[in-house]
N, C-alpha and C. Protein backbone atom coordinates (compact mmCIF):
# COMPACT_ATOMS: atom_id res chain seq x y z
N UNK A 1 -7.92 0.53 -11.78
CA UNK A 1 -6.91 1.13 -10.98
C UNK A 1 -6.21 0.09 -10.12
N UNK A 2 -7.02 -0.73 -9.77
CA UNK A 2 -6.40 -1.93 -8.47
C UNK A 2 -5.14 -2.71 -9.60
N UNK A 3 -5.58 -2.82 -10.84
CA UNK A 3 -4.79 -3.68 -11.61
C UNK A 3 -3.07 -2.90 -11.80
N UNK A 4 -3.47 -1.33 -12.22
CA UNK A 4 -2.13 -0.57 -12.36
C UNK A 4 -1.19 -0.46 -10.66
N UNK A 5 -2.09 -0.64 -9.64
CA UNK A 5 -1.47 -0.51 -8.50
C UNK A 5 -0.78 -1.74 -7.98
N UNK A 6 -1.62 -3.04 -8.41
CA UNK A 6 -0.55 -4.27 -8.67
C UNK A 6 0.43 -4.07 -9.12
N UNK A 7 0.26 -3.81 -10.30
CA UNK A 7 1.38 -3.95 -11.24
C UNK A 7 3.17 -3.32 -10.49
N UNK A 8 2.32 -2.18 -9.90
CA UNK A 8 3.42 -1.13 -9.18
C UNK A 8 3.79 -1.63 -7.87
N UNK A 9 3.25 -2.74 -7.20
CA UNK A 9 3.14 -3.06 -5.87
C UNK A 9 3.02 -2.19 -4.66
N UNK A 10 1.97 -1.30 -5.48
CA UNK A 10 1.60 -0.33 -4.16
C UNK A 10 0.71 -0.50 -3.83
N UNK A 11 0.43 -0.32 -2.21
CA UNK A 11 -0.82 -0.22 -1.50
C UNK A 11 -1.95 0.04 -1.76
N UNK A 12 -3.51 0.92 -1.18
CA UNK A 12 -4.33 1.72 -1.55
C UNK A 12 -3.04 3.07 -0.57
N UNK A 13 -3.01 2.70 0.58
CA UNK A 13 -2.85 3.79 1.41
C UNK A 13 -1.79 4.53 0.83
N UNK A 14 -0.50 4.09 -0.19
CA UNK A 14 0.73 4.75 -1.20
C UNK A 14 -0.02 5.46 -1.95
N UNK A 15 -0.78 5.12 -2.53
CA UNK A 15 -1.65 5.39 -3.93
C UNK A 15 -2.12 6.72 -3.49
N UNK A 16 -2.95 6.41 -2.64
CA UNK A 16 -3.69 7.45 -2.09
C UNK A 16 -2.81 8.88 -1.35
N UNK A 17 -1.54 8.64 -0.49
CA UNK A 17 -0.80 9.19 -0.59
C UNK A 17 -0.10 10.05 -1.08
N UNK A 18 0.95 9.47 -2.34
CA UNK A 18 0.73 10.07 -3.57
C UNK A 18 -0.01 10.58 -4.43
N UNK A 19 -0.92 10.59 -4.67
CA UNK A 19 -2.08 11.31 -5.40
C UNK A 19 -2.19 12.39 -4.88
N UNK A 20 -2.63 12.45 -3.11
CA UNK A 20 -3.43 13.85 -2.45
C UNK A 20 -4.69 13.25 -1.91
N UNK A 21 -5.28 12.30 -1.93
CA UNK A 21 -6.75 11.83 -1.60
C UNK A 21 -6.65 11.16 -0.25
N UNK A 22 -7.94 11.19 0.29
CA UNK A 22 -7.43 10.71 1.56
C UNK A 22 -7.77 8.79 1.03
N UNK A 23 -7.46 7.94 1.78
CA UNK A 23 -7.10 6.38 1.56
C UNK A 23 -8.94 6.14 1.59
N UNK A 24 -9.71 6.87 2.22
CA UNK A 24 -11.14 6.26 2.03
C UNK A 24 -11.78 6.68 0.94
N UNK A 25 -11.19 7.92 0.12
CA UNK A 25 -11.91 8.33 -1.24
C UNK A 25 -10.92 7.43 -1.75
N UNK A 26 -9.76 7.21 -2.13
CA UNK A 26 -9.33 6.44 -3.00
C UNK A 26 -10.00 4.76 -2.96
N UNK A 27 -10.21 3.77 -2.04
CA UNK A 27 -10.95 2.81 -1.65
C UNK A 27 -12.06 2.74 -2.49
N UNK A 28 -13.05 4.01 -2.04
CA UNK A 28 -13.75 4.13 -2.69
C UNK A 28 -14.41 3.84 -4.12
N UNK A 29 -13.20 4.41 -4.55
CA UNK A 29 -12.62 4.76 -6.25
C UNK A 29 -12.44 3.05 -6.89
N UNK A 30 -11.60 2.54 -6.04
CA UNK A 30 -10.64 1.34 -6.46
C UNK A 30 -11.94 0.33 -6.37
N UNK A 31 -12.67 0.31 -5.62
CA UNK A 31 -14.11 -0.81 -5.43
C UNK A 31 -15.11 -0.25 -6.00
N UNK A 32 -15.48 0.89 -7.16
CA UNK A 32 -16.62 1.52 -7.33
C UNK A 32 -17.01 1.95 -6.55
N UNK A 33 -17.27 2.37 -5.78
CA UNK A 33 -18.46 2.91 -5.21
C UNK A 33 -18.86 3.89 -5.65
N UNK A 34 -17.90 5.01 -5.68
CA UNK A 34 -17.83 5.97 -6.26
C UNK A 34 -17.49 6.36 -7.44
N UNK A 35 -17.81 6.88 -8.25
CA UNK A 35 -17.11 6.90 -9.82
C UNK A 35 -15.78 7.79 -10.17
N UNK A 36 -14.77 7.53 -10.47
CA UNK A 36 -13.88 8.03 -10.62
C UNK A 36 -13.74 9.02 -12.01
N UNK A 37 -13.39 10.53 -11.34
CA UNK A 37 -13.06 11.10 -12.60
C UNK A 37 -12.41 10.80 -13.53
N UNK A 38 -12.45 10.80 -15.00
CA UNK A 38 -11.22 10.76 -15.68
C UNK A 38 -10.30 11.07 -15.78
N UNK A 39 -10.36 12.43 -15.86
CA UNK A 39 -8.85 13.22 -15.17
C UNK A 39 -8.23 12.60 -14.34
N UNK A 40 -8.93 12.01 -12.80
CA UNK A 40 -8.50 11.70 -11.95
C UNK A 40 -7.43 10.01 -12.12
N UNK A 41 -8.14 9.17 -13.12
CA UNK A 41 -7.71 7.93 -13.72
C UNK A 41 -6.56 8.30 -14.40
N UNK A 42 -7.17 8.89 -15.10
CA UNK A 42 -5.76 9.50 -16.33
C UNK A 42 -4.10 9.45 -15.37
N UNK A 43 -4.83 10.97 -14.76
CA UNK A 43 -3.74 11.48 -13.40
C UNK A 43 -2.58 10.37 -12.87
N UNK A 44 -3.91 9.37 -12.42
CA UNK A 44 -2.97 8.22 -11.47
C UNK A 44 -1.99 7.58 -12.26
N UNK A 45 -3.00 7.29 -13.70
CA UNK A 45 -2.20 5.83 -14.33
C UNK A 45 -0.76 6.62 -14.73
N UNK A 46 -0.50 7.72 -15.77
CA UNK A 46 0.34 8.26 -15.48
C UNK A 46 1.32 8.55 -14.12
N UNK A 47 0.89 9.65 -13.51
CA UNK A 47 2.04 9.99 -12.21
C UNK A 47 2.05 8.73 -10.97
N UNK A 48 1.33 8.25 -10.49
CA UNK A 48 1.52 7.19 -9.69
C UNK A 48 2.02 6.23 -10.21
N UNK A 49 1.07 5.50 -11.11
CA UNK A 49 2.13 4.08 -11.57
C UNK A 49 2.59 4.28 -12.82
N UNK A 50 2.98 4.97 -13.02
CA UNK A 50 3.41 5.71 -14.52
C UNK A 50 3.37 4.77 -15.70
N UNK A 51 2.17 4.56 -15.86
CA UNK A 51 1.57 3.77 -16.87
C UNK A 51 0.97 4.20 -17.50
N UNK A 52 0.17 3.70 -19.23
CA UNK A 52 -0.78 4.90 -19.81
C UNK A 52 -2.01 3.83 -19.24
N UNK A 53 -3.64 3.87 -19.63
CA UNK A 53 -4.25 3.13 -19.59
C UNK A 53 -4.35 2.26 -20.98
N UNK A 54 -3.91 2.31 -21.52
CA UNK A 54 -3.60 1.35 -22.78
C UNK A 54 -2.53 -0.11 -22.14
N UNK A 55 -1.73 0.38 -21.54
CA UNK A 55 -1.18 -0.69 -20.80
C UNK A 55 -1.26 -1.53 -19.77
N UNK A 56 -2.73 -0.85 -18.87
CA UNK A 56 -3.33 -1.20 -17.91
C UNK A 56 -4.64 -2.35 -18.55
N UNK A 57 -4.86 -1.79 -19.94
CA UNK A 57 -5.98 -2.34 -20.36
C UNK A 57 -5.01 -3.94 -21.07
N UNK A 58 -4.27 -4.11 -21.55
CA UNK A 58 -3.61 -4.95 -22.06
C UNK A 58 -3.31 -5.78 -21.10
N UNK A 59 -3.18 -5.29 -20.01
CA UNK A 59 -2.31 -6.62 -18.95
C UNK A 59 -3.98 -7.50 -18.58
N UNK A 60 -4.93 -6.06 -18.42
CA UNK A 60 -5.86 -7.29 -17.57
C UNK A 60 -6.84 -7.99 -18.82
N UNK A 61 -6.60 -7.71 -20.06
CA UNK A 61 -7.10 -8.56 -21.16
C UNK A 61 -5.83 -9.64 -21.85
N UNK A 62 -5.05 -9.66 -20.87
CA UNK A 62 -3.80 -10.73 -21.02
C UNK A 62 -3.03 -10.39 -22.48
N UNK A 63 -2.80 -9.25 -22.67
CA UNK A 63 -2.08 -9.23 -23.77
C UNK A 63 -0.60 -8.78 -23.63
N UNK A 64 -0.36 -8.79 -22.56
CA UNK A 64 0.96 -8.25 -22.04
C UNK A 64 2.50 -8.66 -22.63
């Protein structure tokens, strides 16, 4: 998630914003701590940084 939110040059606190979550569950999310739903991944990479994760996975395995 930290990689698609680069990409978008948004914050945690935008991210989190946009989504609906408060900025310490998203944190959370973005450093593990917590495990992130899929839905919830899905959700972001789409409507927040409107990316699929196929494209998220390509940038940070340098295939961009």
């Amino acid at each position: 998630m930290k990689t698609g939110r680069n990409i978008r040059g948004l914050t945690q606190i935008e991210v989190a914003e946009i989504y609906g979550v408060s900025e310490r569950t998203y944190q959370r999310w973005e450093r593990g701590v917590v495990r992130v739903p899929f839905d919830d991944v899905s959700a972001i990479c789409a409507r927040v940084f409107k990316l699929g994760i196929d494209e998220i996975r390509a940038v940070i395995n340098g295939e961009d």
